[in-house]
Protein backbone atom coordinates (compact mmCIF):
# COMPACT_ATOMS: atom_id res chain seq x y z
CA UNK A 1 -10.22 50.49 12.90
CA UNK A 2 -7.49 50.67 15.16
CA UNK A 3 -4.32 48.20 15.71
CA UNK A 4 -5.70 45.91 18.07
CA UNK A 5 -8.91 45.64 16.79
CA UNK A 6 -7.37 44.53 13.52
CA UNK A 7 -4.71 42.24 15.50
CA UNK A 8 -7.47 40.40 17.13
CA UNK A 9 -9.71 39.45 13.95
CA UNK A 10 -6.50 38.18 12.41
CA UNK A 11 -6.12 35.72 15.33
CA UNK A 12 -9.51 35.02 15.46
CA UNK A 13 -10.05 34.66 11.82
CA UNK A 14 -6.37 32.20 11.91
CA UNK A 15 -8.09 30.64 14.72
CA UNK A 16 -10.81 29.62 12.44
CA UNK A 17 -8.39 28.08 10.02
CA UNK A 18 -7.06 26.17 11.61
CA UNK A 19 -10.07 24.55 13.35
CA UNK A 20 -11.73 24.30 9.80
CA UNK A 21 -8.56 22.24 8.18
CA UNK A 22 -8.32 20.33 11.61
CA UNK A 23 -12.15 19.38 11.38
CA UNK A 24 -12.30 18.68 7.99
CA UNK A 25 -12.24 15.72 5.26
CA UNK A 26 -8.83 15.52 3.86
CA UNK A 27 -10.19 15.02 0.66
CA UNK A 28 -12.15 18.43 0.14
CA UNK A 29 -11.02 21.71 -0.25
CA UNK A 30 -11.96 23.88 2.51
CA UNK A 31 -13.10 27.90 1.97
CA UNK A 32 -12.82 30.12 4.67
CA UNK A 33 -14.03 33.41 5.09
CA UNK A 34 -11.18 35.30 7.04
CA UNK A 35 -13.06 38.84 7.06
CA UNK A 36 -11.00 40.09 4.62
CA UNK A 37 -12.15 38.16 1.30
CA UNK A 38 -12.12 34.31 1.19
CA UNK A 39 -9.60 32.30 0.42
CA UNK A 40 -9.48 28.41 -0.34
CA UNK A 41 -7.01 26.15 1.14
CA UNK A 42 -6.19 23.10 -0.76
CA UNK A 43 -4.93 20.09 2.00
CA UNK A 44 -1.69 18.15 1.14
CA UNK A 45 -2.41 14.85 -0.46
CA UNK A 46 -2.28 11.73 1.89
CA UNK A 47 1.46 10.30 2.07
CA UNK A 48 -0.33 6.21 2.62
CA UNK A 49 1.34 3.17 1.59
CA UNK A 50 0.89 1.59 -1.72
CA UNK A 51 1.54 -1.73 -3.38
CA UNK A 52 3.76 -0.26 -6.56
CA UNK A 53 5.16 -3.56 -8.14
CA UNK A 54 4.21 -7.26 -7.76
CA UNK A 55 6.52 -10.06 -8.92
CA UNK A 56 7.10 -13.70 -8.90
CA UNK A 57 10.22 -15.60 -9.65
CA UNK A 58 12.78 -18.35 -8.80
CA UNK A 59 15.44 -17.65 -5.57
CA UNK A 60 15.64 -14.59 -3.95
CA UNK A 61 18.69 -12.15 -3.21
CA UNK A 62 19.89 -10.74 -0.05
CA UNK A 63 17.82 -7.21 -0.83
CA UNK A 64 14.42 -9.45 -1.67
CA UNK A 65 15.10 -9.05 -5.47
CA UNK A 66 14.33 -11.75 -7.20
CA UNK A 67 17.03 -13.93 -8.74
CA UNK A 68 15.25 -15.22 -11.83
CA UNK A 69 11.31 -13.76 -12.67
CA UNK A 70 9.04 -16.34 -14.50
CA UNK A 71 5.62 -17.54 -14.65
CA UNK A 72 6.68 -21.46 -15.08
CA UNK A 73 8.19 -23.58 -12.53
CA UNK A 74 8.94 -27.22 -12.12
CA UNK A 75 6.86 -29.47 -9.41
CA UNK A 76 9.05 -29.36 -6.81
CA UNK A 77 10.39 -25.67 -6.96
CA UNK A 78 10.02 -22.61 -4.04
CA UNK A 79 7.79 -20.05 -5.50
CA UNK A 80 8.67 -16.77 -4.33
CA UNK A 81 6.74 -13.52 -4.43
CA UNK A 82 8.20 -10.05 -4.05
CA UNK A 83 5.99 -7.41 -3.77
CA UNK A 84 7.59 -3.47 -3.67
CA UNK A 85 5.53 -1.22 -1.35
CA UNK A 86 6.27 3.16 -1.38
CA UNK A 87 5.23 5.29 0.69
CA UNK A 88 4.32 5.30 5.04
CA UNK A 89 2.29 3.46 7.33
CA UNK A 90 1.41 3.11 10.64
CA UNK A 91 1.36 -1.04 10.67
CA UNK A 92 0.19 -1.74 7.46
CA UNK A 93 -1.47 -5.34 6.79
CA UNK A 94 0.40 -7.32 3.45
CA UNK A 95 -1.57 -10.46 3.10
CA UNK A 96 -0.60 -13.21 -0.04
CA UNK A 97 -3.49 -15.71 -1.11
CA UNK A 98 -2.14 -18.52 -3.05
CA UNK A 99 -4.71 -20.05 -5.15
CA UNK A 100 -4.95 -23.29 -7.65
CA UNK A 101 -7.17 -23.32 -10.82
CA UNK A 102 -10.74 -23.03 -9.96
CA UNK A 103 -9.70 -20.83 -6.93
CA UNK A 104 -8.74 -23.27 -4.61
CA UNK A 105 -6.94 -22.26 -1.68
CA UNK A 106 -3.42 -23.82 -1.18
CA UNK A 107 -2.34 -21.19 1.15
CA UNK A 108 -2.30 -17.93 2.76
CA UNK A 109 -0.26 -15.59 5.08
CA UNK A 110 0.36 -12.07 5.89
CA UNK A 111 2.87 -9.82 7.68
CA UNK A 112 2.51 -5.83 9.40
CA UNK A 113 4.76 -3.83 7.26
CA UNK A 114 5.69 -0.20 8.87
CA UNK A 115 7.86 1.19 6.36
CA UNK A 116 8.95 5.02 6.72
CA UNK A 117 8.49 6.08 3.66
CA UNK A 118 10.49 5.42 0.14
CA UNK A 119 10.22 2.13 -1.39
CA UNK A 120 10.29 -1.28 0.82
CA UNK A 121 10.16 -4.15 -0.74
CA UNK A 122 8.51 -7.80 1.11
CA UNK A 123 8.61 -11.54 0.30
CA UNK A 124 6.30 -14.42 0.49
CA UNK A 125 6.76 -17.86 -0.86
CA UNK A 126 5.23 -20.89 -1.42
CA UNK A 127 6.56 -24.56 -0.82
CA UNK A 128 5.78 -28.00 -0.67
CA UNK A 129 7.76 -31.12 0.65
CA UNK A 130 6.11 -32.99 -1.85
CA UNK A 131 5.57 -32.61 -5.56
CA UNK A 132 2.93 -29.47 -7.04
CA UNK A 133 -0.10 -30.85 -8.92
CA UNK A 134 0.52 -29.20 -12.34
CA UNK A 135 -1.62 -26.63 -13.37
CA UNK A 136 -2.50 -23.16 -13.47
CA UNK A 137 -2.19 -21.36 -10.13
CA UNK A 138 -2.54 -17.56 -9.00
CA UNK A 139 -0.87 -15.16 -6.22
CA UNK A 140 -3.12 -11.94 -4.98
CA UNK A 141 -1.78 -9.48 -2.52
CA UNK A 142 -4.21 -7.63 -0.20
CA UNK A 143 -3.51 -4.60 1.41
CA UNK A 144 -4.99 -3.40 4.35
CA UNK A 145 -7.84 -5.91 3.42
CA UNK A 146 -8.23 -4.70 -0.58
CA UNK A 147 -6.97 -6.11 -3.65
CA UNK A 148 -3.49 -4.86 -4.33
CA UNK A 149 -3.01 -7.32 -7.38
CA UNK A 150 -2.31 -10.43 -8.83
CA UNK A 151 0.14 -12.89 -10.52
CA UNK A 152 -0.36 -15.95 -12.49
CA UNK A 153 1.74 -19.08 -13.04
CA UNK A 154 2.16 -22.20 -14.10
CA UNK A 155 3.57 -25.44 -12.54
CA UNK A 156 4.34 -27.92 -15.23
C-alpha cells in the first residue's frame, strides 16, 4: 500500500469516529472498526448539576449558610432552607414544596439556577405573618422536575 492510500483510510476511518461518538448515546461505549483492529472508546461522563446537600435551619448568612441548623422551631419563626447544588447547567429548575402533616400543601416556589460548575449553594424559606399550626411539617426539593430530597421538622 502506498502513502496516500494509507493517509486516506486514516481520515476516513477518523472520519468515522467521530461521526460514531457524535451520533451516539452518551451512556454506551462505542466500538469502532478503524481498518486496522478495533478499538473502543469510552465517552466522558456527563458534567450535570446535582443536588449534593439539603439543609434547614434558623437565619441565614451573607454566603446562604445557615446560621443555626435544626429541625424545631417556634410558631412564629422564618424557616429557611439551603440547598448546595455542584456541578453545570444550562438553566436548571430548583423547585421547594413545603408540606404539613398529611401532605398538605402550605407552599411552593422555584428558581432557574445556571451555575458554572463547582458548588452553588440556593435558599428558600418559609414565613407566615401569623402564628404556624404546630405539627409535623416536611421540605422536598425537585430538580429539573425529580425528587432531589427531603427535610423534616417540627413547629412546636
Amino acid at each position: 500500500m502506498n502513502r496516500t492510500t494509507t493517509a486516506a483510510r486514516y481520515a476516513v476511518s477518523l472520519g468515522v469516529i467521530v461521526l460514531t461518538l457524535a451520533c451516539s448515546k452518551k451512556d454506551d461505549a462505542v466500538v469502532v472498526d478503524t481498518g486496522m483492529g478495533s478499538a473502543t472508546i469510552e465517552p466522558a461522563a456527563p458534567a450535570g448539576i446535582r443536588v449534593s446537600d439539603i439543609e434547614i435551619g434558623e437565619g441565614l448568612n451573607a454566603d446562604k449558610t445557615l446560621r443555626d441548623e435544626t429541625g424545631d422551631f417556634g410558631v412564629r419563626d422564618t424557616i429557611y432552607a439551603v440547598v448546595e447544588t455542584e456541578g453545570a447547567s444550562a438553566g436548571a429548575q430548583l423547585r421547594a414544596k413545603w408540606t404539613f402533616q398529611d401532605g398538605q400543601t402550605v407552599s411552593e416556589s422555584s428558581q432557574t439556577v445556571s451555575p458554572t460548575g463547582g458548588e452553588a449553594r440556593h435558599e428558600f424559606h418559609l414565613q407566615k405573618a401569623t402564628a404556624w399550626p404546630k405539627g409535623n411539617y416536611k421540605v422536598e426539593i425537585m430538580l429539573d422536575g425529580t425528587s432531589a430530597g427531603t427535610k423534616d421538622f417540627s413547629i412546636k
